[in-house]
C-alpha atoms as a PDB file:
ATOM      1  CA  UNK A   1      26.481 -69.046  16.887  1.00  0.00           C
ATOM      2  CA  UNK A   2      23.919 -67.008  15.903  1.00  0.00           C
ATOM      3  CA  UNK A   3      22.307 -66.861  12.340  1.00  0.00           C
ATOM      4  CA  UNK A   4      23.968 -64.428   9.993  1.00  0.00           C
ATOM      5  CA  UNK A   5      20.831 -62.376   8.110  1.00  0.00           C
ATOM      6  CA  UNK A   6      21.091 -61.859   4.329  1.00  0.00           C
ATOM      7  CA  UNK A   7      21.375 -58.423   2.936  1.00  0.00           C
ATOM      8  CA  UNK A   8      17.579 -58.395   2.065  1.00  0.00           C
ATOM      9  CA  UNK A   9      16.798 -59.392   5.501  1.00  0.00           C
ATOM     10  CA  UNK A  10      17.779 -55.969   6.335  1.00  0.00           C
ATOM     11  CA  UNK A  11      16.337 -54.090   4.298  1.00  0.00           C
ATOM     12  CA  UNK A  12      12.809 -55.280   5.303  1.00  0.00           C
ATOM     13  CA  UNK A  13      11.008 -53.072   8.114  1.00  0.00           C
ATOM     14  CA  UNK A  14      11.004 -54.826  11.133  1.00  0.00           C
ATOM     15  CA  UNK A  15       7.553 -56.283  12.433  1.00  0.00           C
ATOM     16  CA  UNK A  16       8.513 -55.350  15.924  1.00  0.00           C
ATOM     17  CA  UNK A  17       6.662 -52.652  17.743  1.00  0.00           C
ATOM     18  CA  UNK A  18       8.484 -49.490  17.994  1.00  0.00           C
ATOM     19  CA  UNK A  19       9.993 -48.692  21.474  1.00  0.00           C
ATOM     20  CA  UNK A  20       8.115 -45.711  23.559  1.00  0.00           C
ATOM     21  CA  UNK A  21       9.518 -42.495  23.629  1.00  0.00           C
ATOM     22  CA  UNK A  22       8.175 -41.914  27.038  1.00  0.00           C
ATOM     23  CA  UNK A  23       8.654 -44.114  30.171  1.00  0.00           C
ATOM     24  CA  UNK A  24       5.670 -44.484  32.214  1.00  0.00           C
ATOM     25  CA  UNK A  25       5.591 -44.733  35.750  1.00  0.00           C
ATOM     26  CA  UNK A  26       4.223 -47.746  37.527  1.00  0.00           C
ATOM     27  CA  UNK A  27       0.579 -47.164  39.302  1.00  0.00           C
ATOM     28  CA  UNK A  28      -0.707 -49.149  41.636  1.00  0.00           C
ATOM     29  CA  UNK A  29      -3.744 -50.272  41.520  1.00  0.00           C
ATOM     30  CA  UNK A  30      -6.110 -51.901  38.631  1.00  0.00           C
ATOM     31  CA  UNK A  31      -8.391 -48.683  38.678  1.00  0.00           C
ATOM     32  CA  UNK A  32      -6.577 -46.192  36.559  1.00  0.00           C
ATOM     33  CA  UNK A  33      -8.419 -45.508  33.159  1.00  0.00           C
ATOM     34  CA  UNK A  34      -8.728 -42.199  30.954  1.00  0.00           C
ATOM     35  CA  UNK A  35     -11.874 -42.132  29.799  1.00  0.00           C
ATOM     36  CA  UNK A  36     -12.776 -41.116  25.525  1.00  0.00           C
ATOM     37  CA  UNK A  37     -14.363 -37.666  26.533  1.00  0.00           C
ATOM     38  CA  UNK A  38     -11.004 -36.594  28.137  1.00  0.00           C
ATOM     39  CA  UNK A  39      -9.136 -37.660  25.247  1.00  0.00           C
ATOM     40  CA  UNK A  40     -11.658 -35.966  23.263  1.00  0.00           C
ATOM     41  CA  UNK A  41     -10.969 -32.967  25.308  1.00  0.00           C
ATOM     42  CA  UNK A  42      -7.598 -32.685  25.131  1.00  0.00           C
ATOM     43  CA  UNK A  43      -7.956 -33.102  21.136  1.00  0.00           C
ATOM     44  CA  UNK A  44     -10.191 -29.857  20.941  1.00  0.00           C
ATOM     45  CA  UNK A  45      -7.389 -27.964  22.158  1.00  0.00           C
ATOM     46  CA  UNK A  46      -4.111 -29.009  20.164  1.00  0.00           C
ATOM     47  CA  UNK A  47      -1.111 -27.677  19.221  1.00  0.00           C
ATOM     48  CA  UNK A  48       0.311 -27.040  16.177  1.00  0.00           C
ATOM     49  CA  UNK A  49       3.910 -25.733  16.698  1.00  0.00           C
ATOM     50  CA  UNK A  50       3.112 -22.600  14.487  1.00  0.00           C
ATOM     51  CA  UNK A  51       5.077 -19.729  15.840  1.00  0.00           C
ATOM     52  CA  UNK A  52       1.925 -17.475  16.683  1.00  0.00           C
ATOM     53  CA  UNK A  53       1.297 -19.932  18.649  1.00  0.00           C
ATOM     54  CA  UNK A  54       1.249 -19.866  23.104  1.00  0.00           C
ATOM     55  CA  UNK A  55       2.956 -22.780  23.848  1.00  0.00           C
ATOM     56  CA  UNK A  56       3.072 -21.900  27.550  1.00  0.00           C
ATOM     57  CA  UNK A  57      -0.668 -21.256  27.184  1.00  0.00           C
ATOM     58  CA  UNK A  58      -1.148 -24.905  25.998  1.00  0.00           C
ATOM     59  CA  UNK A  59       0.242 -26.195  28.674  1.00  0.00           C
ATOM     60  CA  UNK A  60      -1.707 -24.249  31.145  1.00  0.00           C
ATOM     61  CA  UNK A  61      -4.744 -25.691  29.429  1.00  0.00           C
ATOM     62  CA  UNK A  62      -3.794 -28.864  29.139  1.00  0.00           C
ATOM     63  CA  UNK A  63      -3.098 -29.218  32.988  1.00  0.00           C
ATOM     64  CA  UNK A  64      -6.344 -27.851  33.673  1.00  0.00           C
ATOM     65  CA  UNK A  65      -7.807 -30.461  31.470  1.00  0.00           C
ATOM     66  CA  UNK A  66      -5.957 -33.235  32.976  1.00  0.00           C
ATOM     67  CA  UNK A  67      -6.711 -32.020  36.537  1.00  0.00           C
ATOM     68  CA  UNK A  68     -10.440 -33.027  35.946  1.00  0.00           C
ATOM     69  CA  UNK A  69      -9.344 -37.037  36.474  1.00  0.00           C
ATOM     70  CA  UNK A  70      -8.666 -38.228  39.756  1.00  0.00           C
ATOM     71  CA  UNK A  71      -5.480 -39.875  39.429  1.00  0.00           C
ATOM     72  CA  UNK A  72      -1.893 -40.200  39.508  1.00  0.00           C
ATOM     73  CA  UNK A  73      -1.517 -36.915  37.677  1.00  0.00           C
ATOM     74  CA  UNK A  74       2.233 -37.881  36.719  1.00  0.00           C
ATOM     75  CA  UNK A  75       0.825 -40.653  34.925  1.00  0.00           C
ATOM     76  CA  UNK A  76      -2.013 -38.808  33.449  1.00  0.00           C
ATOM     77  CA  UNK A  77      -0.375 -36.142  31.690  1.00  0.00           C
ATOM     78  CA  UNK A  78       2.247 -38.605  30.533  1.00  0.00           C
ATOM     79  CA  UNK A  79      -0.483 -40.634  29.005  1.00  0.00           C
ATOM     80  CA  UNK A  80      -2.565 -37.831  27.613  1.00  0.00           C
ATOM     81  CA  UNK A  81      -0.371 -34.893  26.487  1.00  0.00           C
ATOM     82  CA  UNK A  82       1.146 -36.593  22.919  1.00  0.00           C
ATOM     83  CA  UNK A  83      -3.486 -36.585  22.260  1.00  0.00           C
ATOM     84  CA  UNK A  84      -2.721 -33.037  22.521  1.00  0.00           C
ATOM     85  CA  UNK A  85       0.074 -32.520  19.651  1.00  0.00           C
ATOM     86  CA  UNK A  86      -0.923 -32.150  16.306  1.00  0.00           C
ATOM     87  CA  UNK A  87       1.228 -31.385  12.816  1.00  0.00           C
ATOM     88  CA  UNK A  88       4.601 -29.763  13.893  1.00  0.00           C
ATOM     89  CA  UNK A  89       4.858 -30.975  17.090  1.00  0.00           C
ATOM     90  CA  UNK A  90       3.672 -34.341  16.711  1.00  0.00           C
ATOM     91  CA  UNK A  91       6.508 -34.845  14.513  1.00  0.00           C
ATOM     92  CA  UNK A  92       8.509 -33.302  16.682  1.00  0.00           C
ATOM     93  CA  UNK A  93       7.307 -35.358  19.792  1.00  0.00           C
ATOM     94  CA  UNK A  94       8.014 -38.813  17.395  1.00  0.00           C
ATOM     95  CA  UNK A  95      11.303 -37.471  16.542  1.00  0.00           C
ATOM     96  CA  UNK A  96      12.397 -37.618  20.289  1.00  0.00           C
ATOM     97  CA  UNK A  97      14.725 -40.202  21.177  1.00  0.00           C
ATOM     98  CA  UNK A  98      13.622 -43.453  22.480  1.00  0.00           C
ATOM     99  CA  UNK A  99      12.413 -43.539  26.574  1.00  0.00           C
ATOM    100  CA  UNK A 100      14.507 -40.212  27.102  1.00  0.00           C
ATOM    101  CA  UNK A 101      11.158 -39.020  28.563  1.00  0.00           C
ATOM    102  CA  UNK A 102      10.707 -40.333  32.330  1.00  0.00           C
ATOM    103  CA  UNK A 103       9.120 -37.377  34.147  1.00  0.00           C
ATOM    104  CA  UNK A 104       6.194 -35.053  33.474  1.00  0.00           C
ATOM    105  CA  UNK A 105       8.703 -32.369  34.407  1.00  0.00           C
ATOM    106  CA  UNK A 106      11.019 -33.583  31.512  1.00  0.00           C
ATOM    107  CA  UNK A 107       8.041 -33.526  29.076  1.00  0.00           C
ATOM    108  CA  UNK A 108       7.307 -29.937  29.569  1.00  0.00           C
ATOM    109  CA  UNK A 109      11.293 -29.042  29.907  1.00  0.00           C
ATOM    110  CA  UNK A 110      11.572 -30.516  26.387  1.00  0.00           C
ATOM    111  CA  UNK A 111       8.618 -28.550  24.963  1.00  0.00           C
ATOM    112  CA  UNK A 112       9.129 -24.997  25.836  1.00  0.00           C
ATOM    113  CA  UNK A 113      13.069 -25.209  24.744  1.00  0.00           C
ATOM    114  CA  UNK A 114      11.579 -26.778  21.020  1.00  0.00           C
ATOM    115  CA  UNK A 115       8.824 -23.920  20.876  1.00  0.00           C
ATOM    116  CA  UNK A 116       9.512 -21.731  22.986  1.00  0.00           C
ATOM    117  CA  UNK A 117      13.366 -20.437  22.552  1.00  0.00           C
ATOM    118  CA  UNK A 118      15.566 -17.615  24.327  1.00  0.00           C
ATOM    119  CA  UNK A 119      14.863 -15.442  21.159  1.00  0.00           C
ATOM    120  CA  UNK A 120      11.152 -15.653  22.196  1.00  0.00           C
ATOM    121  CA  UNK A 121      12.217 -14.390  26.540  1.00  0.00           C
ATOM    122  CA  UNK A 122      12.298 -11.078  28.270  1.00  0.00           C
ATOM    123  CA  UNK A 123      16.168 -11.337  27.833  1.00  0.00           C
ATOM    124  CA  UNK A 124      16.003 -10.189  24.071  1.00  0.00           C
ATOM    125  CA  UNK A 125      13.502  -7.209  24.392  1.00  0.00           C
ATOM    126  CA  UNK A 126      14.442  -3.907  22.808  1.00  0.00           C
ATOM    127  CA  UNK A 127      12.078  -0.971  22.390  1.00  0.00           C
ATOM    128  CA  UNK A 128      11.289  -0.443  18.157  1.00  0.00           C
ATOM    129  CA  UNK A 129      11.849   3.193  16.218  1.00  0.00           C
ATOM    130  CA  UNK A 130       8.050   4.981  17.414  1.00  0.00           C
ATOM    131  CA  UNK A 131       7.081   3.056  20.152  1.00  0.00           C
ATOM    132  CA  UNK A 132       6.336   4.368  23.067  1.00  0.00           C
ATOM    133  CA  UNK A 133       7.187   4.102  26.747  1.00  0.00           C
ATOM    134  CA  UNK A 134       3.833   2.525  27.005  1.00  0.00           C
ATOM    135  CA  UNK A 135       3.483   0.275  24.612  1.00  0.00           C
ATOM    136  CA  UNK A 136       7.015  -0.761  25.401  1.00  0.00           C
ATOM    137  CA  UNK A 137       6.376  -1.463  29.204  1.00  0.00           C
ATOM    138  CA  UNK A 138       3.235  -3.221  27.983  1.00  0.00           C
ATOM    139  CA  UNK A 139       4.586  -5.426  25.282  1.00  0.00           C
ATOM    140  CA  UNK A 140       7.867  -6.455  28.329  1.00  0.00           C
ATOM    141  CA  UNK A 141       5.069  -7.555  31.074  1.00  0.00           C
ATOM    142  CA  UNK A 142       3.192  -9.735  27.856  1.00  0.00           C
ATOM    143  CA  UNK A 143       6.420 -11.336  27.031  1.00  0.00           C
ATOM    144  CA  UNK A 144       7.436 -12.080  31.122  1.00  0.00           C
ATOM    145  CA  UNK A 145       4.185 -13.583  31.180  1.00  0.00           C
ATOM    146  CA  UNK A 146       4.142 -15.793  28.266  1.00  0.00           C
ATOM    147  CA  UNK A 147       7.677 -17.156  29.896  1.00  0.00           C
ATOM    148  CA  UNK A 148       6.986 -17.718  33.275  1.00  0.00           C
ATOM    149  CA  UNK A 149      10.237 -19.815  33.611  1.00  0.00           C
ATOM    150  CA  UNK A 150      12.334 -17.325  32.574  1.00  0.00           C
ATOM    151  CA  UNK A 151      14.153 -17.461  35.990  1.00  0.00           C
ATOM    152  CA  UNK A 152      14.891 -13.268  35.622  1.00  0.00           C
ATOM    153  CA  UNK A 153      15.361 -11.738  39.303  1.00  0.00           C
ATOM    154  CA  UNK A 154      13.613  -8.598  40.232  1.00  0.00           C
ATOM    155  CA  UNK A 155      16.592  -6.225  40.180  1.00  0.00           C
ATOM    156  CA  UNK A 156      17.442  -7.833  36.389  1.00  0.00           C
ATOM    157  CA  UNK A 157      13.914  -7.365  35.060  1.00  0.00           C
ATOM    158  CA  UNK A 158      14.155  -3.612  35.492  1.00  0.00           C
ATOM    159  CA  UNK A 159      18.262  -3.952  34.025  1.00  0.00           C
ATOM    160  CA  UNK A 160      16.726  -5.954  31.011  1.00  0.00           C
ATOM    161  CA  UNK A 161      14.047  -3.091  30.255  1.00  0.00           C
ATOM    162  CA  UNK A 162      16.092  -0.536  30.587  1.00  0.00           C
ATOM    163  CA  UNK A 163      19.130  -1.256  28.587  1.00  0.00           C
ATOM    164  CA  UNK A 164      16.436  -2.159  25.788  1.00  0.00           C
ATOM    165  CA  UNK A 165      15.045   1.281  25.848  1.00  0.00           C
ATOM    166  CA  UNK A 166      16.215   3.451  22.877  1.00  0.00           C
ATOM    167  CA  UNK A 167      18.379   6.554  24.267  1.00  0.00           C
ATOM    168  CA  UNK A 168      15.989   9.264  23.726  1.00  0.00           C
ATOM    169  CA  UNK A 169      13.589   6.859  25.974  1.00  0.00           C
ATOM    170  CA  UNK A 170      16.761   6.604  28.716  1.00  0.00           C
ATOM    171  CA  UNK A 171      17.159   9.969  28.678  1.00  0.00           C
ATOM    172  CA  UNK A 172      13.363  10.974  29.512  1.00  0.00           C
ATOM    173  CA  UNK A 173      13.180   8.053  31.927  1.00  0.00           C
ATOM    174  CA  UNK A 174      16.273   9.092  34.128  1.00  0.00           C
ATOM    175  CA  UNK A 175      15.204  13.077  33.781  1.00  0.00           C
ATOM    176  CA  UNK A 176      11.976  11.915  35.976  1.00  0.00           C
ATOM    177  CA  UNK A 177      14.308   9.494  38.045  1.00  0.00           C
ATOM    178  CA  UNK A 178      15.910  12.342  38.822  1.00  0.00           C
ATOM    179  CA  UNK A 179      18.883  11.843  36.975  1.00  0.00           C
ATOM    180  CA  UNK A 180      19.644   8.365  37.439  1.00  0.00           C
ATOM    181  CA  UNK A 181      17.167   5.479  37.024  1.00  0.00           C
ATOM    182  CA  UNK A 182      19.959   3.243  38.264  1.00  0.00           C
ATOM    183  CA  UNK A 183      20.643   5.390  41.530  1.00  0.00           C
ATOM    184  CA  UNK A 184      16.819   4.348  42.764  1.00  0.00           C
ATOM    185  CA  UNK A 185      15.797   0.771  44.324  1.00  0.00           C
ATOM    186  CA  UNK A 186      14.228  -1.892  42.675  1.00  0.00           C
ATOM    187  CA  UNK A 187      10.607  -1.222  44.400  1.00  0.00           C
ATOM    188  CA  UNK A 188      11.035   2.770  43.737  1.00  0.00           C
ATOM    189  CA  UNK A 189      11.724   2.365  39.894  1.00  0.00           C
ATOM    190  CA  UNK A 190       9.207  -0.068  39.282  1.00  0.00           C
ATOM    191  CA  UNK A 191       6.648   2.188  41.025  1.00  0.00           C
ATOM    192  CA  UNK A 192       8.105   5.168  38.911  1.00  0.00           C
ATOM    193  CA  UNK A 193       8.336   3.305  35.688  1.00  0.00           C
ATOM    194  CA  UNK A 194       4.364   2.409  36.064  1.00  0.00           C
ATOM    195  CA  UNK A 195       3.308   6.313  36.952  1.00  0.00           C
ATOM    196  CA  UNK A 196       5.384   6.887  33.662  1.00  0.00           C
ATOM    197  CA  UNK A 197       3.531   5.172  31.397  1.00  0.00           C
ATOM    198  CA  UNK A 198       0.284   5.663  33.061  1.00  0.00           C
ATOM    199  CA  UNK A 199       0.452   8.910  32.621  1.00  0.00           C
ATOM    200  CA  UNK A 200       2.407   8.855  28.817  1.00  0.00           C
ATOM    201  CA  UNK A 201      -1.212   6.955  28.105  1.00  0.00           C
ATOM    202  CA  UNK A 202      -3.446   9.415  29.348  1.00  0.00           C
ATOM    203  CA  UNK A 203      -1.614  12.102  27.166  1.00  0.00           C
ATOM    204  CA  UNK A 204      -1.327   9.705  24.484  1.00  0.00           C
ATOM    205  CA  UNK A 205      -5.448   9.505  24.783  1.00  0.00           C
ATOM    206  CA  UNK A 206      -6.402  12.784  24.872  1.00  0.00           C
ATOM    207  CA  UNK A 207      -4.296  14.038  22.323  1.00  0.00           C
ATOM    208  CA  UNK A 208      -6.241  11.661  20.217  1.00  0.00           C
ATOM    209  CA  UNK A 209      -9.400  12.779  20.938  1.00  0.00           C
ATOM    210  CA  UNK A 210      -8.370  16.238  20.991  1.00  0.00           C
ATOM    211  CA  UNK A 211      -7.160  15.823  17.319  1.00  0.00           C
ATOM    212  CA  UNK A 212     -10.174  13.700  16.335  1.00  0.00           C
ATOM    213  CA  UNK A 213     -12.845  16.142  17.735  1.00  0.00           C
ATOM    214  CA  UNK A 214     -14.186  18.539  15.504  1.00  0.00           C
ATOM    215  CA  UNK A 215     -12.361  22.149  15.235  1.00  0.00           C
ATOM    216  CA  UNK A 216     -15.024  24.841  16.167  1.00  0.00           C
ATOM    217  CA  UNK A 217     -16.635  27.078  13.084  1.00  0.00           C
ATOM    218  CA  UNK A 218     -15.908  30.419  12.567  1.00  0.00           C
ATOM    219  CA  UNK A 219     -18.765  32.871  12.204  1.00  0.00           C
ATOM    220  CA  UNK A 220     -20.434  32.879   8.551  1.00  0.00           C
ATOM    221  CA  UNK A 221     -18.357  30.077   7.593  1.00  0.00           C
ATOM    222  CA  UNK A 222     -19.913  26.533   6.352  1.00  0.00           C
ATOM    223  CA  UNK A 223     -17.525  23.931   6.476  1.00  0.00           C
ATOM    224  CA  UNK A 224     -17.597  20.915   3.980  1.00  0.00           C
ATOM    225  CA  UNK A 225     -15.934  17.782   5.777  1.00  0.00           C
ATOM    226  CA  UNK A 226     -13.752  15.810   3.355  1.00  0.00           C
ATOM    227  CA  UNK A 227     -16.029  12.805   3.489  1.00  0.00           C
ATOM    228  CA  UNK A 228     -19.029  15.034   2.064  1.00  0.00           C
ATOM    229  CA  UNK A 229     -16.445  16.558  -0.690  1.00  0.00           C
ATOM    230  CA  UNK A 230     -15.578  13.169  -1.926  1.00  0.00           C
ATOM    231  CA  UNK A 231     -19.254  11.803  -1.837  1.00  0.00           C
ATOM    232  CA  UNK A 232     -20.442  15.035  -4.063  1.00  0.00           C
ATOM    233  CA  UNK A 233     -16.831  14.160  -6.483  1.00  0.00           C
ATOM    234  CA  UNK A 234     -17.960  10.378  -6.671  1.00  0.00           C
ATOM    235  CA  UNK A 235     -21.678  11.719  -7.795  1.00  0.00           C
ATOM    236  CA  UNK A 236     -20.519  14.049 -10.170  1.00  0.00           C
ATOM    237  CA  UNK A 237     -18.001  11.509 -11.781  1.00  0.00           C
ATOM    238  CA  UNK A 238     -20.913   9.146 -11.786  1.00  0.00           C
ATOM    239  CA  UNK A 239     -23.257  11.674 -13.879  1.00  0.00           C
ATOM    240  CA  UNK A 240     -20.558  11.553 -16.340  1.00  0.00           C
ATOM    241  CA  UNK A 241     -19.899   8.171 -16.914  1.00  0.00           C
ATOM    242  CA  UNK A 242     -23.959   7.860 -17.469  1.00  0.00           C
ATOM    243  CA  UNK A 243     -24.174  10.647 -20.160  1.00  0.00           C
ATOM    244  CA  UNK A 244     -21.353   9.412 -21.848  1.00  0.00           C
ATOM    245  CA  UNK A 245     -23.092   5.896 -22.292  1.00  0.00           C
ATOM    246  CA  UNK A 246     -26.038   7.151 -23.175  1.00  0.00           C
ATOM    247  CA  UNK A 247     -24.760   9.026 -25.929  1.00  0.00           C
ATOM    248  CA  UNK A 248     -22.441   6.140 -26.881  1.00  0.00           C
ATOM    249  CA  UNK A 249     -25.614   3.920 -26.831  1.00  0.00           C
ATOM    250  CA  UNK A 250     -28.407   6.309 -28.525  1.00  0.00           C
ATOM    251  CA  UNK A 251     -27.629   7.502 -31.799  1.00  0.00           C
ATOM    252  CA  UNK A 252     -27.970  11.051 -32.744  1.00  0.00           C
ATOM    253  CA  UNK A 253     -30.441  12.367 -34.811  1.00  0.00           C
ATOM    254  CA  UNK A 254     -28.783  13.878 -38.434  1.00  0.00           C
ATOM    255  CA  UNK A 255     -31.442  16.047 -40.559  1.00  0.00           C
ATOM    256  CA  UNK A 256     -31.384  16.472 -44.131  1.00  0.00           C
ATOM    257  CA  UNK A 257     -28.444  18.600 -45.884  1.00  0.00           C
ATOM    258  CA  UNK A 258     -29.818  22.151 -47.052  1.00  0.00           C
ATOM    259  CA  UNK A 259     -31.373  22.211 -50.472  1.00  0.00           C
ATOM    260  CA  UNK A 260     -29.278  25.336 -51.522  1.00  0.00           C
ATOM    261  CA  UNK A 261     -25.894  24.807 -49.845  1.00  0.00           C
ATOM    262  CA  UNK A 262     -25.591  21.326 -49.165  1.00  0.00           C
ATOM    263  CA  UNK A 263     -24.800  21.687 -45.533  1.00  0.00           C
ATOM    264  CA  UNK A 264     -26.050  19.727 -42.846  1.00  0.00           C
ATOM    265  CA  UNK A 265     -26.722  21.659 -40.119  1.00  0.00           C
ATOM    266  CA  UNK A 266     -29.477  23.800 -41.061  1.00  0.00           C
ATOM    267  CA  UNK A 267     -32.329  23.081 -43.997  1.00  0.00           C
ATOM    268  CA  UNK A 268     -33.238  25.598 -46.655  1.00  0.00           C
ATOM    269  CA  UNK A 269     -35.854  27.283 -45.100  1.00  0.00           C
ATOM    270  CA  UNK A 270     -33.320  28.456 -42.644  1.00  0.00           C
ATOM    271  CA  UNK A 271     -30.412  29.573 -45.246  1.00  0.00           C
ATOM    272  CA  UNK A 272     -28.730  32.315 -44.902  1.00  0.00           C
ATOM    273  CA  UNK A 273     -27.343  31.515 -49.045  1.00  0.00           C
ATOM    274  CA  UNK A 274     -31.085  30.950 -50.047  1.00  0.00           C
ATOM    275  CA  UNK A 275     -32.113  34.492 -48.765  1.00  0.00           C
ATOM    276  CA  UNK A 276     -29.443  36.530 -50.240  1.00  0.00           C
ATOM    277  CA  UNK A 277     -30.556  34.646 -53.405  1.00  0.00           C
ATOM    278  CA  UNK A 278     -34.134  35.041 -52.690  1.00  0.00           C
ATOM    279  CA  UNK A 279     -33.642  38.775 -52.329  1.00  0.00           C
ATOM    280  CA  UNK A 280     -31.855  39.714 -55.404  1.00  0.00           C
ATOM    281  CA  UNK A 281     -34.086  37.619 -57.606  1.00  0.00           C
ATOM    282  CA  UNK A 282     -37.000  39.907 -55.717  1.00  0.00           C
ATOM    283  CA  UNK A 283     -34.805  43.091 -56.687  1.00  0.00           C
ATOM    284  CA  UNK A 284     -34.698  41.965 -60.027  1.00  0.00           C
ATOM    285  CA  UNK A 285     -38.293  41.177 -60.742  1.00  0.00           C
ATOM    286  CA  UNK A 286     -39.222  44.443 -59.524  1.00  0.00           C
ATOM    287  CA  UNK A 287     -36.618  46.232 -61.567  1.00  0.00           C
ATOM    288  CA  UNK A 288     -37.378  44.329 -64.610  1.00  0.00           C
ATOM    289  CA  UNK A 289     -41.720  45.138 -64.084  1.00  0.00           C
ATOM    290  CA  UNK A 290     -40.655  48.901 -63.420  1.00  0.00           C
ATOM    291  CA  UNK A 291     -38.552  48.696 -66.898  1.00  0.00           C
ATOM    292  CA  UNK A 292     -41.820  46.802 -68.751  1.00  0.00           C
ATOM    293  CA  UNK A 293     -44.114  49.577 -67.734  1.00  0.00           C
ATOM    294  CA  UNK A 294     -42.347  52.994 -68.487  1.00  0.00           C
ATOM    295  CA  UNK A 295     -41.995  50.753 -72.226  1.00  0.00           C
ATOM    296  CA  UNK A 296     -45.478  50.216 -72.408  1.00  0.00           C
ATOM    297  CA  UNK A 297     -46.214  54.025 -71.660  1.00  0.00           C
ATOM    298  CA  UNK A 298     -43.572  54.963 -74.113  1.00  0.00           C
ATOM    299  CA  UNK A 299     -45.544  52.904 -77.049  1.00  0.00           C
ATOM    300  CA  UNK A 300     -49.188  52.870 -76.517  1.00  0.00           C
ATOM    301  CA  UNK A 301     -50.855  55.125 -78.275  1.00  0.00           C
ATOM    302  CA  UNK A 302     -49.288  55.756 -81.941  1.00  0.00           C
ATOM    303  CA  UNK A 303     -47.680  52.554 -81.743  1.00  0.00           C
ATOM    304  CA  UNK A 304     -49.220  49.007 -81.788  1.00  0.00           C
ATOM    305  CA  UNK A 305     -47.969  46.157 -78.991  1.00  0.00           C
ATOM    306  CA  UNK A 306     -45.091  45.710 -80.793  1.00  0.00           C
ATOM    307  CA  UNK A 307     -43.693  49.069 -80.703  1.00  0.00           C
ATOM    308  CA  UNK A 308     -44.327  49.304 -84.866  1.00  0.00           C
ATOM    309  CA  UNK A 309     -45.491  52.520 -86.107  1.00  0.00           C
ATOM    310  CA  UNK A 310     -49.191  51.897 -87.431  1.00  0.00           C
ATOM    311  CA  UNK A 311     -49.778  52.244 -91.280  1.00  0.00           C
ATOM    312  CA  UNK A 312     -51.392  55.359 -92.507  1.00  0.00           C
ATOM    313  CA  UNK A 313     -55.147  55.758 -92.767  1.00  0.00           C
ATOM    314  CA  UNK A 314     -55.180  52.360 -90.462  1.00  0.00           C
ATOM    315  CA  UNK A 315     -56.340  54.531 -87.334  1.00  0.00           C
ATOM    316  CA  UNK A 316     -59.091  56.372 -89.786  1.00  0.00           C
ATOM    317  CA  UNK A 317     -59.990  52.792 -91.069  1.00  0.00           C
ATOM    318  CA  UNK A 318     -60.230  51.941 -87.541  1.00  0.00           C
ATOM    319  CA  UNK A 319     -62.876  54.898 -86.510  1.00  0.00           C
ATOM    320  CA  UNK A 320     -65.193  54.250 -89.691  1.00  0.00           C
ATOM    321  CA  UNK A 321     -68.247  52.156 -89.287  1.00  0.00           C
END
């Protein structure tokens, strides 16, 4: 009867080494050995799981990396392609269950369904709002050649692009089918759908350059471009901003208030109030030494300075020796 374990028995981790997820195969012979550089190899080139991520691309360069050893090549890539997981899908390759892996087939099976699913295949294109024919066709061959194993037969290929065309882009497709894109054979429609957008790209090209050339100048007129119109905008802006600090930063020079008015802008000499003064006190000096002399005539002989009338016999008294 075996030993019953107490309840804290089981609740320790176990010291036994964990089970392998993958099953090697058996190699005969004592001379197989992966050498540090090609582990060190295979490192350089991880992958992550992020979904911008290639993951048939990884494996494409992971098999060429693996192809440089001259071995069992089952057993090789077995043995070398968890060096090559990192992040993401090293904890998904850990969460696997344990020795469900046998086969280097079965490894690379249980990769592309994790990161690469059906949303990610040809079988779920559809064309966006303002793309066109081109890019379409374009972006359907990139995403038949990231899934090579999507297992699509010729004939389907051309169903799955078309139905994922938007109907304006059915419409101008079947017009140069002749009516009927469906009506023509597989080798006939591919060969028609490549002329298409061969020639949608060429018009697509030139009507760029057409647009981006410049227009031609009529006589006597200069043209500004817009780039020219902003730079002068930018300058003129900038000779602003400068005046403005260097009026905010200098202070401004304030002169004396006029002596007469008491205004600031202007100092007596200039004063318009100080003239009109200046001239009537000039008006009235003159009037006043016009006034003083027609008295002194008036006065000057019988009279003395004063205007009194001399005393009589004083003028006699005056004349005598």
């Amino acid at each position: 009867m075996a030993e019953e374990r107490t309840l804290k028995e089981y609740a320790t981790p176990s010291t036994e080494e964990p089970h392998a997820i993958i099953v090697y195969p058996t190699v005969e012979g004592n001379n197989f050995e992966i050498k540090p550089a090609l582990i060190y190899l295979v490192q350089e080139n991880q992958f992550f799981g992020s979904p911008t991520e290639d993951p048939n691309f990884h494996i494409s360069t992971f098999l060429r990396h693996s192809g440089t050893l001259n071995a069992n090549q089952e057993a090789v890539r077995l043995h070398l392609f968890p060096f090559s997981l990192r992040d993401r899908a090293n904890a998904w390759f850990h969460s696997l269950e344990v020795g469900s892996i046998i086969s280097w087939d079965q490894m690379r099976r249980a990769f592309l369904t994790r990161f690469f699913p059906l949303s990610k295949t040809a079988h779920q294109f559809a064309q966006k709002d303002g793309e066109s024919l081109y890019d379409a066709w374009e972006r359907f061959k990139e995403m038949l050649r990231l899934c090579p194993h999507h297992g699509l037969e010729k004939w389907l290929i051309i169903h799955t692009f078309y139905n994922g065309l938007l109907y304006t882009t059915k419409i101008y497709v079947d017009a140069a089918a002749g009516g009927a894109l469906m009506n023509e054979t597989y080798t006939v429609t591919y060969a028609l759908i490549e002329n298409m957008t061969q020639k949608h790209y060429q018009w697509t090209s030139e009507r760029v350059i057409t647009t981006s050339s410049p227009s031609k100048k009529e006589a006597g007129m200069y043209e500004i471009s817009s780039l020219d119109h902003l730079a002068a905008k930018v300058d003129a802006l900038t000779q602003k901003f400068d005046k403005m600090n260097t009026s905010a930063v200098t202070p401004a020079h304030v002169s004396p208030p006029c002596e007469v008015c008491g205004v600031f802008d202007h100092i007596d000499v200039d004063c318009q109030l100080g003239s009109a003064i200046e001239g009537v006190e000039q008006e009235n000096y003159a009037q006043y030494n016009q006034g003083m002399r027609q008295n002194q005539k008036k006065f000057k002989t019988p009279h003395n300075s004063y205007g009194q009338m001399a005393p009589t016999g004083y003028a006699n008294n005056q004349r005598a020796p």
